[in-house]
Protein backbone atom coordinates (compact mmCIF):
# COMPACT_ATOMS: atom_id res chain seq x y z
CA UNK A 1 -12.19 18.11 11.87
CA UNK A 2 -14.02 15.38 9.92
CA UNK A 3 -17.05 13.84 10.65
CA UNK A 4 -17.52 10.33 11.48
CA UNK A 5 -19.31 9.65 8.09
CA UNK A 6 -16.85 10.94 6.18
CA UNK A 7 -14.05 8.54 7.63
CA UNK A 8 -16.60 5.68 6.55
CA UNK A 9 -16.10 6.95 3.04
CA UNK A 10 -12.07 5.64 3.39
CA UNK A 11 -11.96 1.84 2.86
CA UNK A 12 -8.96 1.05 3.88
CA UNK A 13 -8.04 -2.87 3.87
CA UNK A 14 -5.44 -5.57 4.92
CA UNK A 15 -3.71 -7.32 2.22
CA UNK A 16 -0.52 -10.00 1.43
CA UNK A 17 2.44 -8.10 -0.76
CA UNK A 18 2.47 -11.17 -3.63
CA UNK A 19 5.09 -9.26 -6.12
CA UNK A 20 7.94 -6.43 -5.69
CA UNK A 21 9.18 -4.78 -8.76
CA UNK A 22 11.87 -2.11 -9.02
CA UNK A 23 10.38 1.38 -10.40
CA UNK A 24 13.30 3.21 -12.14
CA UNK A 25 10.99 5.33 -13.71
CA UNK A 26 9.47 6.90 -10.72
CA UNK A 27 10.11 10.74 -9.78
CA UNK A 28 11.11 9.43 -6.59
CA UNK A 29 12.83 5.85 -5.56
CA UNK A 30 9.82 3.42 -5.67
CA UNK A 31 8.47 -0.07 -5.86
CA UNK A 32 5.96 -1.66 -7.80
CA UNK A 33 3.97 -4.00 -5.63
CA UNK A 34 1.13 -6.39 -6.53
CA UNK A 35 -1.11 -6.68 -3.34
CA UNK A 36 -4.12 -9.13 -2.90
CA UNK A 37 -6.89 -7.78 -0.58
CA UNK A 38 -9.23 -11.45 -1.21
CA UNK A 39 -12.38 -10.52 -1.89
CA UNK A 40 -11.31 -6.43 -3.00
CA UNK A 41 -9.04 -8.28 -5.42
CA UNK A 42 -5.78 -7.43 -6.30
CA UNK A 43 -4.40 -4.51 -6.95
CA UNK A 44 -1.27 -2.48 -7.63
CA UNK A 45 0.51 0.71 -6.11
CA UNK A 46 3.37 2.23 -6.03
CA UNK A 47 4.93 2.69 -2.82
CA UNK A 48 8.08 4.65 -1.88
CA UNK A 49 9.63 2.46 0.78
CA UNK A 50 12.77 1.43 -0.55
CA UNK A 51 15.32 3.32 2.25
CA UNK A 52 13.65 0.90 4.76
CA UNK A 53 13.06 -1.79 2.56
CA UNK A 54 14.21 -4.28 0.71
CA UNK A 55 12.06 -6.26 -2.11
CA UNK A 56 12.80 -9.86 -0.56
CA UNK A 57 11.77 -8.65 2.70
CA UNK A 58 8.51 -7.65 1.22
CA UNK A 59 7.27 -10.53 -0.34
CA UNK A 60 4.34 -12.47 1.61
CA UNK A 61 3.84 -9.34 4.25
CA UNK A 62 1.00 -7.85 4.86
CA UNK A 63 0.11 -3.97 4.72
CA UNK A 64 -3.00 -1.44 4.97
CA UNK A 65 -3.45 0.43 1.62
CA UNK A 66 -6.81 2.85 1.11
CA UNK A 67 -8.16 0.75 -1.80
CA UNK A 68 -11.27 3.22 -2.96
CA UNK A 69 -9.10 6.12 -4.52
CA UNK A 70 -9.47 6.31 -7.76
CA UNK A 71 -6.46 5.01 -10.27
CA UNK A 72 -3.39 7.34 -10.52
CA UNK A 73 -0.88 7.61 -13.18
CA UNK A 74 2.96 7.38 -12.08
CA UNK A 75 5.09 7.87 -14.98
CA UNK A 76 4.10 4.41 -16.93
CA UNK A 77 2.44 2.59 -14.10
CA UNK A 78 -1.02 2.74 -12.93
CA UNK A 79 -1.80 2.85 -9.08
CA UNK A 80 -4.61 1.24 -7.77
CA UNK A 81 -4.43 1.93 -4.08
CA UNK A 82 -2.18 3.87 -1.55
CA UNK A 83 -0.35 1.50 0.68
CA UNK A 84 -0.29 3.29 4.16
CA UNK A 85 2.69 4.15 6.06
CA UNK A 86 4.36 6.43 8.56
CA UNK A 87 6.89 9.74 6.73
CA UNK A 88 9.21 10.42 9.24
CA UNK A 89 10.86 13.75 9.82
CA UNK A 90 13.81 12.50 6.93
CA UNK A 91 10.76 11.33 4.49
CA UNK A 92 11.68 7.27 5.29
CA UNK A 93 8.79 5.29 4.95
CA UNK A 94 7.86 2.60 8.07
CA UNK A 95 4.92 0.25 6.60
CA UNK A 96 1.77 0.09 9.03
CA UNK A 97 0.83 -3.65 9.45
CA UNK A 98 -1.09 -6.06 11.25
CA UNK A 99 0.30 -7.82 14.63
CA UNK A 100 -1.00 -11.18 13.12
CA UNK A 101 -1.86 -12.62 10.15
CA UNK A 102 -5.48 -12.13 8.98
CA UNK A 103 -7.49 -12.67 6.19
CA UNK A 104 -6.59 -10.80 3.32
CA UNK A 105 -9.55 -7.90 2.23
CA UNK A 106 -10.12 -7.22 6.01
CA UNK A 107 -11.51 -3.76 6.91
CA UNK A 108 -9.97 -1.49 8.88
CA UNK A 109 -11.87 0.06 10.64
């Protein structure tokens, strides 16, 4: 169990997918994406969705990434925020979203 101010330490935010790049170089079959979250910026991740996914499908959608963890290296990419999904039981990857369009940087919460 957590407490309820520790969940307020996750900032987890809505924001528009603006570029999808192919990541040969991961471990694991991965994009690159380039996400704006408006007034959080924009940021990059690394997000292994591609058995679901495809990159042209991506573009313009919007997704909920925790956007306060600090940078992680992935082979020669830098990952600014963990775009949030749900692993099924055969490790595919089904994007959490919004319903409707909202304004990009928009806490969840």
């Amino acid at each position: 169990m957590i407490f309820w101010q520790d969940f307020e330490k996750v900032e987890m935010h809505v924001g528009t997918i603006l570029n999808v790049e192919e990541f040969p170089k991961a471990k694991n079959p991965a994009y690159k994406l380039k996400i704006d979250f408006g007034s959080v910026g924009i940021k990059k991740s690394s997000a292994q969705i591609t058995k679901l996914y495809q990159k042209e499908e991506l573009l313009g959608r919007q997704v909920i990434a925790v956007t306060n963890f600090p940078p992680k290296q992935i082979a020669d990419f830098m990952s600014e925020c963990l775009v949030l999904g749900v692993v099924g039981f055969d490790k595919d990857v089904t994007l959490l979203s919004v319903d409707f369009k909202v304004e990009n940087g928009l806490r969840i919460g």
